[in-house]
N, C-alpha and C. Protein backbone atom coordinates (compact mmCIF):
# COMPACT_ATOMS: atom_id res chain seq x y z
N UNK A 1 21.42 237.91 76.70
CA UNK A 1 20.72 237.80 77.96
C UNK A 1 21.54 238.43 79.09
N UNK A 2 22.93 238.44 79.31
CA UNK A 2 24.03 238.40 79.90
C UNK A 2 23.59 240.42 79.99
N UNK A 3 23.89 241.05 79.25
CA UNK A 3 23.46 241.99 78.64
C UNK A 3 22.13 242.52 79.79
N UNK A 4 20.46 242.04 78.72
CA UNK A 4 19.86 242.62 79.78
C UNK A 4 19.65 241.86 81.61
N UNK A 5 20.25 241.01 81.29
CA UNK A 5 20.60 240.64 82.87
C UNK A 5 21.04 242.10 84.06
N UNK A 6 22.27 242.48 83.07
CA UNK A 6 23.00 243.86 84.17
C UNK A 6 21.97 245.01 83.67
N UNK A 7 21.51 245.26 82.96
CA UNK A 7 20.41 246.29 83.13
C UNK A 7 19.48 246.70 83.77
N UNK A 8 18.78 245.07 84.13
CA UNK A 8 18.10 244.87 85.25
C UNK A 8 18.97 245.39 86.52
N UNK A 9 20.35 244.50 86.66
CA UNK A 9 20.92 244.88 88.03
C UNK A 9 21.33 246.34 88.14
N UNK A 10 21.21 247.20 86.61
CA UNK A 10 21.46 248.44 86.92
C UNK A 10 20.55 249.20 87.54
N UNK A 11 19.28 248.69 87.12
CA UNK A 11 17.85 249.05 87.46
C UNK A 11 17.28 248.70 88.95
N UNK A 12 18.47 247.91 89.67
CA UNK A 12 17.91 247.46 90.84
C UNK A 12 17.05 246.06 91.33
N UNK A 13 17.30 245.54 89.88
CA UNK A 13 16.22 244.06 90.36
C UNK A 13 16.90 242.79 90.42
N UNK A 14 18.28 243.00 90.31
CA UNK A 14 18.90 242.16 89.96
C UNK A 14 20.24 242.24 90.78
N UNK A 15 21.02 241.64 91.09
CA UNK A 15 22.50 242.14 91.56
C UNK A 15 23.73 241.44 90.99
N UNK A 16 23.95 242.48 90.28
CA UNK A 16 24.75 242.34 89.41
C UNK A 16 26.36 241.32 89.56
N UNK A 17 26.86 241.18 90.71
CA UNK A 17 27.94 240.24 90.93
C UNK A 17 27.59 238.60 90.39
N UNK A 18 25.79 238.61 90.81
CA UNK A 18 25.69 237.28 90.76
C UNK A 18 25.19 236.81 89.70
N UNK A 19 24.57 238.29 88.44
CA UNK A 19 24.39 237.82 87.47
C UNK A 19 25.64 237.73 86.22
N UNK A 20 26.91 238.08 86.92
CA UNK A 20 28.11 237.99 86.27
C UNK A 20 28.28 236.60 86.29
N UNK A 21 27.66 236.00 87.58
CA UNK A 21 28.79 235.11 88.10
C UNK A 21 27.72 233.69 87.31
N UNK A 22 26.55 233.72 87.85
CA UNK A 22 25.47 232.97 86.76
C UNK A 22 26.14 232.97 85.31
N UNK A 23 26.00 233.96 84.46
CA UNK A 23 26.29 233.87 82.83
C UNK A 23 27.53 233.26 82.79
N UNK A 24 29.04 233.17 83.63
CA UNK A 24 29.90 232.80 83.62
C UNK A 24 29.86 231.28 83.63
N UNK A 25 28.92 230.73 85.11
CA UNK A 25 29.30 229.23 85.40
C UNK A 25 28.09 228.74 83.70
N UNK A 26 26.68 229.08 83.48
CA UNK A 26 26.31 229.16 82.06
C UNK A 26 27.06 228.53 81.09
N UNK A 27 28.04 229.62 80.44
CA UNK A 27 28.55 229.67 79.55
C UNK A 27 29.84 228.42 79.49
N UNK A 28 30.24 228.16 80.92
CA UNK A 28 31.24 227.56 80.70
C UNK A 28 30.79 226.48 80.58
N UNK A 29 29.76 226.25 81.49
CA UNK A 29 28.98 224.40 81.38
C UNK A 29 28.85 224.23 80.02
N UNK A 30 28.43 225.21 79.45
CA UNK A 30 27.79 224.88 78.30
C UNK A 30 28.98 224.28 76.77
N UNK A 31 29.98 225.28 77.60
CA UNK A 31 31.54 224.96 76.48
C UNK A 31 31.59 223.98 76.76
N UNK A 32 31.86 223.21 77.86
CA UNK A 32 32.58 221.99 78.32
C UNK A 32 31.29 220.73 77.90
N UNK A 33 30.20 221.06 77.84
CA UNK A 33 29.50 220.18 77.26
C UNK A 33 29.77 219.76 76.19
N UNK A 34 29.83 220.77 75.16
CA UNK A 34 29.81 220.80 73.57
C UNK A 34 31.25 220.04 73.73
N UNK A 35 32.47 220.49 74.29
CA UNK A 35 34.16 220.33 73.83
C UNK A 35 33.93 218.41 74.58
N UNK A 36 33.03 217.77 74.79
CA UNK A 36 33.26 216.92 75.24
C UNK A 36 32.21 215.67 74.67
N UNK A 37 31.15 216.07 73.93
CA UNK A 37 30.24 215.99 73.13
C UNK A 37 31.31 215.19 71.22
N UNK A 38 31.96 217.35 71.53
CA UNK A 38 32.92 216.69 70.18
C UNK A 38 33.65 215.84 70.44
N UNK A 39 34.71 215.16 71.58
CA UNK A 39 35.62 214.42 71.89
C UNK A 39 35.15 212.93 71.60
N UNK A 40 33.91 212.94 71.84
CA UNK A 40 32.80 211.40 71.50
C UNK A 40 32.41 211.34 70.63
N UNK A 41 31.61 212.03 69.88
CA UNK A 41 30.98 212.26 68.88
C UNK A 41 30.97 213.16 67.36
N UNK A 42 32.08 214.14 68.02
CA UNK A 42 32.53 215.17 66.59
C UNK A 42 33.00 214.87 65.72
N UNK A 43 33.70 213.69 64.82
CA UNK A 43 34.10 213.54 63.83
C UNK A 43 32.83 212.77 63.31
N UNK A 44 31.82 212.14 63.69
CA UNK A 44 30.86 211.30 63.04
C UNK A 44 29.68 213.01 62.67
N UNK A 45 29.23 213.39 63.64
CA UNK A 45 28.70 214.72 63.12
C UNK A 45 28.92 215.52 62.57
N UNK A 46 29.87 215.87 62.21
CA UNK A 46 30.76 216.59 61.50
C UNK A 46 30.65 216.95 59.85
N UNK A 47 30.72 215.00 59.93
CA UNK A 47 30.56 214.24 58.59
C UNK A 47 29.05 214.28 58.01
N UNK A 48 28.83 213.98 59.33
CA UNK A 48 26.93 213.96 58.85
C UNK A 48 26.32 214.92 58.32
N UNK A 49 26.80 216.14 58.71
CA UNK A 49 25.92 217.53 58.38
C UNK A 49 26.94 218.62 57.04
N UNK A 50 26.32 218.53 56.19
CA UNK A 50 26.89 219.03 55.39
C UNK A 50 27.45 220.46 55.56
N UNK A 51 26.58 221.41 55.70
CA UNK A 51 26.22 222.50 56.28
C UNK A 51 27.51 222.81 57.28
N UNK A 52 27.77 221.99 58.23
CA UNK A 52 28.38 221.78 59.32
C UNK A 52 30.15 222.07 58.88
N UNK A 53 30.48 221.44 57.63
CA UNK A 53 31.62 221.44 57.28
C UNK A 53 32.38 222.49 56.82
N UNK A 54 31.82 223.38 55.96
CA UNK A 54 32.18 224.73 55.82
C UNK A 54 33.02 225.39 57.03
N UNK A 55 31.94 225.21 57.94
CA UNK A 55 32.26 226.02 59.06
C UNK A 55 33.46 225.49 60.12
N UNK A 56 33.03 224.53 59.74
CA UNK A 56 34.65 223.04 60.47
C UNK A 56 36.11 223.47 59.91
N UNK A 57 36.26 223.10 58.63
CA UNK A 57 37.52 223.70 57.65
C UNK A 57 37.61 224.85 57.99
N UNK A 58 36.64 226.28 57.99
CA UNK A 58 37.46 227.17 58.34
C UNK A 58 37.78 227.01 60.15
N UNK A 59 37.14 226.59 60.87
CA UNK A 59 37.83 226.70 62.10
C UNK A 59 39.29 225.66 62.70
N UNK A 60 38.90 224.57 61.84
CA UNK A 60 40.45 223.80 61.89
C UNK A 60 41.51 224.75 61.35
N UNK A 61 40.96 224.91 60.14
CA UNK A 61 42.34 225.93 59.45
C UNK A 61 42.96 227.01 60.44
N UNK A 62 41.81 227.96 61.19
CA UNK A 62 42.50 228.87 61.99
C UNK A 62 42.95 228.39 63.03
N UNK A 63 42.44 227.37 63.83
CA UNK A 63 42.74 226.24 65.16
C UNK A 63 44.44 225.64 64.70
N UNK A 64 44.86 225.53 63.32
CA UNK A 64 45.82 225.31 63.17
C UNK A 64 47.05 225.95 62.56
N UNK A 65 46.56 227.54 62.58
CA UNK A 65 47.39 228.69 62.82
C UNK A 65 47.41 229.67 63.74
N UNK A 66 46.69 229.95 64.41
CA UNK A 66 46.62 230.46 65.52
C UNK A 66 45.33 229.87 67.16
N UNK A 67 45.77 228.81 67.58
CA UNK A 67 45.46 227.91 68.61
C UNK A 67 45.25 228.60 69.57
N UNK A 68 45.65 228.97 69.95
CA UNK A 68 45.28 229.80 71.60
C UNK A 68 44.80 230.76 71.36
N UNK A 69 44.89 231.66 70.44
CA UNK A 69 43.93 233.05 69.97
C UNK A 69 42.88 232.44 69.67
N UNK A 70 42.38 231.33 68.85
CA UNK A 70 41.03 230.65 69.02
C UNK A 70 40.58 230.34 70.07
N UNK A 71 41.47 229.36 71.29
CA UNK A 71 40.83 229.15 72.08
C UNK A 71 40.55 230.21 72.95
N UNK A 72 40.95 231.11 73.31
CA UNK A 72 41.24 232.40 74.25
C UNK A 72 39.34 232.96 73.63
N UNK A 73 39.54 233.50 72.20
CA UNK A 73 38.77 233.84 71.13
C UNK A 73 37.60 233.32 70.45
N UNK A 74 37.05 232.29 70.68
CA UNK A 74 35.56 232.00 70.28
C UNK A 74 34.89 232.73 70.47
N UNK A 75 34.65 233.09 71.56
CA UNK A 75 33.60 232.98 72.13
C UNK A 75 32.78 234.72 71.41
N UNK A 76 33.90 235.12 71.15
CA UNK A 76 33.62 236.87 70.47
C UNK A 76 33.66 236.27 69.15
N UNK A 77 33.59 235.32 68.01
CA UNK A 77 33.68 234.98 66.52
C UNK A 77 32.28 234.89 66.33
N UNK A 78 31.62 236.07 65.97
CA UNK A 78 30.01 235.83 65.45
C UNK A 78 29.79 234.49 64.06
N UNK A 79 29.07 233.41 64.03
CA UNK A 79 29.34 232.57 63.33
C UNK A 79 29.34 230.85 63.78
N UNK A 80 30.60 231.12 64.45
CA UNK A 80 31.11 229.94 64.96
C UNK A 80 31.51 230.14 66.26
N UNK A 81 30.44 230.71 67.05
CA UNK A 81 30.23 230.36 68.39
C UNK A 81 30.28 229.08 68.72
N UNK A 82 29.24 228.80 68.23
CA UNK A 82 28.50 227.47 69.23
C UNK A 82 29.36 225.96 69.08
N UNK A 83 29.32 226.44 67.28
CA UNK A 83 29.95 225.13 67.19
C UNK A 83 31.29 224.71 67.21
N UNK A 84 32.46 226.13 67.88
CA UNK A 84 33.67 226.21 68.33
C UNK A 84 33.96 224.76 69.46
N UNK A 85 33.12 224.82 69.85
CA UNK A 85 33.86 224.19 71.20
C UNK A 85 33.82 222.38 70.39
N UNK A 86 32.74 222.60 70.32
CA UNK A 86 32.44 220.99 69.42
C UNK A 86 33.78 220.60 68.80
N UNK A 87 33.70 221.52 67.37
CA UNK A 87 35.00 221.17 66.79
C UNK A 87 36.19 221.19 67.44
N UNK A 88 36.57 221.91 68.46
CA UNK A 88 37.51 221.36 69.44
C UNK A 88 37.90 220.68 70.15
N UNK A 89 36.64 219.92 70.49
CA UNK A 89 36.83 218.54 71.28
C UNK A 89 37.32 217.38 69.82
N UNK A 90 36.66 217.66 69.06
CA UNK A 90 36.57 216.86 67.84
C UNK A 90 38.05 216.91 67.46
N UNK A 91 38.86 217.78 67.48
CA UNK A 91 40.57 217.98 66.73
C UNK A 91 41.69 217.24 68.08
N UNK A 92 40.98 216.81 68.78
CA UNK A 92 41.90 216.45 69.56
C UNK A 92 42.81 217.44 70.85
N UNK A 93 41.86 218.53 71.44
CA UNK A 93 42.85 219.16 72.01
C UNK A 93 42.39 218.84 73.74
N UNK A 94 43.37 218.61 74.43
CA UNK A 94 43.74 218.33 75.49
C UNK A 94 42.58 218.79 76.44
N UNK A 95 41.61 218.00 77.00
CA UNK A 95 40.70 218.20 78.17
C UNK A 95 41.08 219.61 79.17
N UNK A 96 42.53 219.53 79.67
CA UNK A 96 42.78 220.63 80.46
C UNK A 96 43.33 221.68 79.90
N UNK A 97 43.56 221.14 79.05
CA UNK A 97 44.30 223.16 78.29
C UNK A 97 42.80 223.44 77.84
N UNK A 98 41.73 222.79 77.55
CA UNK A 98 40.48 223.75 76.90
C UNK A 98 39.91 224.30 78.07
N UNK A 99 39.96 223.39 79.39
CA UNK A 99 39.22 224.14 80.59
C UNK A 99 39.77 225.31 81.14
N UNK A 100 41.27 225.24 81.09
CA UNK A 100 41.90 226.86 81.07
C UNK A 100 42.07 227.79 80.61
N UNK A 101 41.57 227.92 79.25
CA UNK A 101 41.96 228.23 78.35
C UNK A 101 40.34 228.75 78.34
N UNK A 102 38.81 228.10 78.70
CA UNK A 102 37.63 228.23 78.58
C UNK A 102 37.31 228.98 79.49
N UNK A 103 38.02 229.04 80.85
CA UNK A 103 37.70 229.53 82.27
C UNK A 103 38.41 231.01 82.01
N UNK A 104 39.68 231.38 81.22
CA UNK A 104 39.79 232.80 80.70
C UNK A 104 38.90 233.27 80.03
N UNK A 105 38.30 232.40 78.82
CA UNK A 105 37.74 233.10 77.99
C UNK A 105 35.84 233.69 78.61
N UNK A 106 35.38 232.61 78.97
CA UNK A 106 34.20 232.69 79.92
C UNK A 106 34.19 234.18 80.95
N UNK A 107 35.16 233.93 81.59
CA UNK A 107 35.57 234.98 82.53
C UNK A 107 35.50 236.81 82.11
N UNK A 108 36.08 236.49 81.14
CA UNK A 108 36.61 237.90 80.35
C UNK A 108 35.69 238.30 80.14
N UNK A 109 34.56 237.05 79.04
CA UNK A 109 32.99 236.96 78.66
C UNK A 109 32.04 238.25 79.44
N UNK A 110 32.40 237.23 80.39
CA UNK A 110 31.10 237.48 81.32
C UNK A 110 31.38 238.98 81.86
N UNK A 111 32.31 239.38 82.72
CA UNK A 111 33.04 240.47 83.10
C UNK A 111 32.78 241.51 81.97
N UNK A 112 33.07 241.45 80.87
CA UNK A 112 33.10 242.45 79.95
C UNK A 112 31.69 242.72 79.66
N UNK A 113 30.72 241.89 78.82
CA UNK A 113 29.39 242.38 78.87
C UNK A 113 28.43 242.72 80.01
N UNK A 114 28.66 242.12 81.33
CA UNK A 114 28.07 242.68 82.44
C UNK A 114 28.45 243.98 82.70
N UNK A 115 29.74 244.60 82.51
CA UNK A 115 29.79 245.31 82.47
C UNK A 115 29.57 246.47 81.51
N UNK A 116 29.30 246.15 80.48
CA UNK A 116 28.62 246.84 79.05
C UNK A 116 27.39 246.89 79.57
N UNK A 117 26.79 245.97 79.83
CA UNK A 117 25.27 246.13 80.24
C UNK A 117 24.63 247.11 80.96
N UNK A 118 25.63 246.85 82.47
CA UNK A 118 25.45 248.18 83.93
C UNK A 118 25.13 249.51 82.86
N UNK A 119 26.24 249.56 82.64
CA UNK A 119 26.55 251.06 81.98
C UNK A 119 25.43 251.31 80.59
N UNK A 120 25.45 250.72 80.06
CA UNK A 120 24.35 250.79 79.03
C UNK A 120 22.86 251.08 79.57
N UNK A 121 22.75 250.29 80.74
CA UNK A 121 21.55 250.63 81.44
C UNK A 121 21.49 251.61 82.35
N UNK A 122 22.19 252.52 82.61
CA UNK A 122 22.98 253.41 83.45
C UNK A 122 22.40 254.65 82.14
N UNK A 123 22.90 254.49 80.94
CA UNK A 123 22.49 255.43 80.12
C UNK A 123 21.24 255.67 78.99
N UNK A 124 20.53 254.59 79.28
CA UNK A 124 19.44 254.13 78.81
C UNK A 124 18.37 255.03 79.98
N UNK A 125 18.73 255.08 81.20
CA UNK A 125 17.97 255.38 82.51
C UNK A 125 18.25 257.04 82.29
N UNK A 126 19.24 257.70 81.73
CA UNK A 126 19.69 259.13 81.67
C UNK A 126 18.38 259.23 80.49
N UNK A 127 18.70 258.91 79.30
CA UNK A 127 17.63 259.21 78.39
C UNK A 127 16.44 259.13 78.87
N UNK A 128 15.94 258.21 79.34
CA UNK A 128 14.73 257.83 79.50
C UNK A 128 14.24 259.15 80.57
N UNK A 129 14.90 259.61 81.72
CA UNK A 129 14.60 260.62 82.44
C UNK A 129 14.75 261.85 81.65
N UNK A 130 15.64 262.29 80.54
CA UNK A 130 15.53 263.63 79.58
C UNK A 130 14.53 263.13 78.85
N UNK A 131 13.63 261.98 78.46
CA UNK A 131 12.39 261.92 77.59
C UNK A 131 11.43 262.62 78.35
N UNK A 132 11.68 262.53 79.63
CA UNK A 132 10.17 262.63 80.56
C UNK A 132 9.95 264.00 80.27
N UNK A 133 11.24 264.95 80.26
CA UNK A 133 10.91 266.12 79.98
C UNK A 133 10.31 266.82 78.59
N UNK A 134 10.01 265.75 77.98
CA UNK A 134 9.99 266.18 76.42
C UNK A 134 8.84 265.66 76.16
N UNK A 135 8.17 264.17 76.79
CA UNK A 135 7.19 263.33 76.65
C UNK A 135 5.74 263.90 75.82
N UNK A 136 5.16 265.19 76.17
CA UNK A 136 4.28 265.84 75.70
C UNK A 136 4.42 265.92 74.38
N UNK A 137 5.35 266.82 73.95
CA UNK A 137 6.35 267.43 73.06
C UNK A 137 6.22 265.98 71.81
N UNK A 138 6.78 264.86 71.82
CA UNK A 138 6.86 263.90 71.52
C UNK A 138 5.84 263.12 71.05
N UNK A 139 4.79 263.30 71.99
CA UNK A 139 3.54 262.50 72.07
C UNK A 139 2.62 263.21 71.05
N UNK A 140 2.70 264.52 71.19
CA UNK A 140 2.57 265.49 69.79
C UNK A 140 3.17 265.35 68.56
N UNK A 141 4.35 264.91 68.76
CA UNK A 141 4.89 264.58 67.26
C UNK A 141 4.56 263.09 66.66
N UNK A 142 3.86 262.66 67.36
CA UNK A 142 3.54 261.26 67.18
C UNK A 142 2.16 261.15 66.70
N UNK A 143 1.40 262.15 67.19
CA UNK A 143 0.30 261.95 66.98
C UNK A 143 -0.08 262.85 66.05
N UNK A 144 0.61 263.91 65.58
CA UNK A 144 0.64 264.65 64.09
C UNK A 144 1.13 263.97 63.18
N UNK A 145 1.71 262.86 63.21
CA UNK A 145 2.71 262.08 62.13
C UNK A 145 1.55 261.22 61.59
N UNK A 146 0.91 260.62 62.86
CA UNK A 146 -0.36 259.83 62.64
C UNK A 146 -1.39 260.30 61.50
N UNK A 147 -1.75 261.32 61.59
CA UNK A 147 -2.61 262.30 61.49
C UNK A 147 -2.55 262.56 60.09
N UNK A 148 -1.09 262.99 59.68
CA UNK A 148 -0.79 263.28 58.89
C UNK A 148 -0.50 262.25 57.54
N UNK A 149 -0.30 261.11 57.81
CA UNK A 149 -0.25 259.71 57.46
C UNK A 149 -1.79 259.37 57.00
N UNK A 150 -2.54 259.84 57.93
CA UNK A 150 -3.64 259.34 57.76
C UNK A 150 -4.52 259.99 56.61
N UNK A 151 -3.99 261.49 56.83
CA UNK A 151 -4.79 262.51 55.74
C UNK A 151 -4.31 262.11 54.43
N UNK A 152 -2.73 262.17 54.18
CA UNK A 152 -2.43 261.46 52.48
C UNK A 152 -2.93 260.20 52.69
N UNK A 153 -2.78 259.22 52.99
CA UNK A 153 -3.50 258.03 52.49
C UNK A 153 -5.20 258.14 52.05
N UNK A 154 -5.64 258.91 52.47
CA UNK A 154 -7.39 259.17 52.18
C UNK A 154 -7.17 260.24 50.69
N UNK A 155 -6.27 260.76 50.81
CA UNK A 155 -6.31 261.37 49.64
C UNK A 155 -5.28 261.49 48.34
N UNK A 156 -4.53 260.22 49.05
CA UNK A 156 -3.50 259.66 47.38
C UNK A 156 -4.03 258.49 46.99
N UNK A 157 -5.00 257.41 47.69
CA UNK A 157 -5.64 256.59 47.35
C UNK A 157 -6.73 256.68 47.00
N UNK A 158 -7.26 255.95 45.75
CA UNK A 158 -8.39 256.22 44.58
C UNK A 158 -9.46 256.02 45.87
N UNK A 159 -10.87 256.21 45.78
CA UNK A 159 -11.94 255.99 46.86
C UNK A 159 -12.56 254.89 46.18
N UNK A 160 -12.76 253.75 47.38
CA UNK A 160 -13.05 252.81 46.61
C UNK A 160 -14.43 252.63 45.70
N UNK A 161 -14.53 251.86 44.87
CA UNK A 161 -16.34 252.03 43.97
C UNK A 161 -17.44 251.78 44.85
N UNK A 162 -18.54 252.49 44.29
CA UNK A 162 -19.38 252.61 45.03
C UNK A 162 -20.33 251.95 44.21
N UNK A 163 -20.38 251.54 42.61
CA UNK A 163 -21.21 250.72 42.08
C UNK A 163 -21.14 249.23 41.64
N UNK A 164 -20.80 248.69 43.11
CA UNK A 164 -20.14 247.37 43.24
C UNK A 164 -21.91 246.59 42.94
N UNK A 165 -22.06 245.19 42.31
CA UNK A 165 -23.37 244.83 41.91
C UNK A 165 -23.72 244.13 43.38
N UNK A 166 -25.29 244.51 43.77
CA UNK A 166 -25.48 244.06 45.29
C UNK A 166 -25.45 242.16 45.01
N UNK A 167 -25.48 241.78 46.12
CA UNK A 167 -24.96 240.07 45.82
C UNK A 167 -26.15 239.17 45.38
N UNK A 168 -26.16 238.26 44.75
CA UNK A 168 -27.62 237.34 44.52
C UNK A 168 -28.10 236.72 45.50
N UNK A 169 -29.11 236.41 45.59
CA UNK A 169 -29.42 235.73 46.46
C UNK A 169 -29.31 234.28 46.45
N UNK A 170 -29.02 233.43 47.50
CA UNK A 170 -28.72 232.38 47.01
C UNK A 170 -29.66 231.17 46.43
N UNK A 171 -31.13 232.03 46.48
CA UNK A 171 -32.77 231.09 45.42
C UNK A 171 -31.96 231.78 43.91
N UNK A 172 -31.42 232.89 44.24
CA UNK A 172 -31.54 233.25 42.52
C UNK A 172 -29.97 232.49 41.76
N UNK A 173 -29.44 232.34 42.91
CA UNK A 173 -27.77 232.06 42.13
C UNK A 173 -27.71 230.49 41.29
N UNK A 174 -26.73 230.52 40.46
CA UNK A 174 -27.08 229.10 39.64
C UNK A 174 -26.58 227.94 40.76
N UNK A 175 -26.84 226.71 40.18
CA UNK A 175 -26.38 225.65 41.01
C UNK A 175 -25.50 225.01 40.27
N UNK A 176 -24.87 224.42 41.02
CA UNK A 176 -24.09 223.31 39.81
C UNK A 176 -23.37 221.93 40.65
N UNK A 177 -24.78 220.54 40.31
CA UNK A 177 -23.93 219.97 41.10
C UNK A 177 -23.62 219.00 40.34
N UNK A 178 -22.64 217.93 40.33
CA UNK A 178 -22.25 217.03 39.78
C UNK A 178 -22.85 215.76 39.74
N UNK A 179 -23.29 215.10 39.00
CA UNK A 179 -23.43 214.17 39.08
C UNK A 179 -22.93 213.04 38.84
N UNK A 180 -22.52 212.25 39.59
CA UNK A 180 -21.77 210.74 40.00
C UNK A 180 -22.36 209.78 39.69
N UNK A 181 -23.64 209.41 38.85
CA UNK A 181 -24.27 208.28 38.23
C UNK A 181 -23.82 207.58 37.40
């Protein structure tokens, strides 16, 4: 979202400082929910969800070789996004080292894909203006592809029968009803 958020602001509908600054306060509420969620509740959920555990063991295991590269680092681990922060409240780590440690990582977050975004939409807007010049061109190749699609299918597919039996009528069709006596 963060993403087409700055596209928009590249596009002008949006302004981009504040949709940095939105996805940032977002993201962090949302850590500090979960990291505090787990602090109450993460070892009983944990347990509960089977599913859940896989993904627990490997993040304790790395949480307990490299700690601050996790915490710094969630937030980029496709996988175990979401449920990073959880299991962190859940292992016991310190209320204020996760909020500093969340307020870098958030930060970086946000900053880095807003800024992927601008620019992405920045070059999305270049193409889109070299299509205009081609649009005809295109719209022709689209509509010969059609065309052409359309002609083999009529003529690699059998034509369907034409001495299908017309239907009975339903005075002439049999009956059949049951009887329950």
């Amino acid at each position: 979202m963060l993403i087409l958020g700055a596209v928009a602001a590249q596009q002008g509908h949006l302004h981009l400082p504040m949709v940095i600054l939105l996805s940032f306060l977002g993201v962090l509420g949302s850590d500090q929910v979960y990291f505090h969620l787990g602090r109450i509740k993460g070892r009983h959920w944990i347990a509960s969800r089977p599913r859940w555990q896989t993904r627990s063991q490997l993040v304790f295991r790395y949480l307990h070789t490299h700690q601050l590269w996790l915490m710094l680092g969630f937030r980029f681990l496709y996988g175990v996004r979401v449920v990073t922060p959880l299991l962190l409240g859940a292992s016991g780590i310190s209320p204020r080292f996760f909020l500093v440690c969340n307020l870098l990582n958030a930060s970086v977050w946000a900053l880095l894909f807003g800024t992927l975004g601008f620019w992405f939409g920045r070059t999305i807007e270049g193409w889109v203006e070299e299509m205009q010049r081609y649009q005809m061109w295109i719209l022709g190749g689209v509509a010969l592809t059609v065309g052409a699609l359309w002609l083999l299918r009529r003529w690699l597919l059998p034509a369907p029968a034409t001495n299908i039996p017309a239907e009975t009528k339903p005075e002439d069709a049999p009956t059949h009803r049951a009887s329950y006596e």
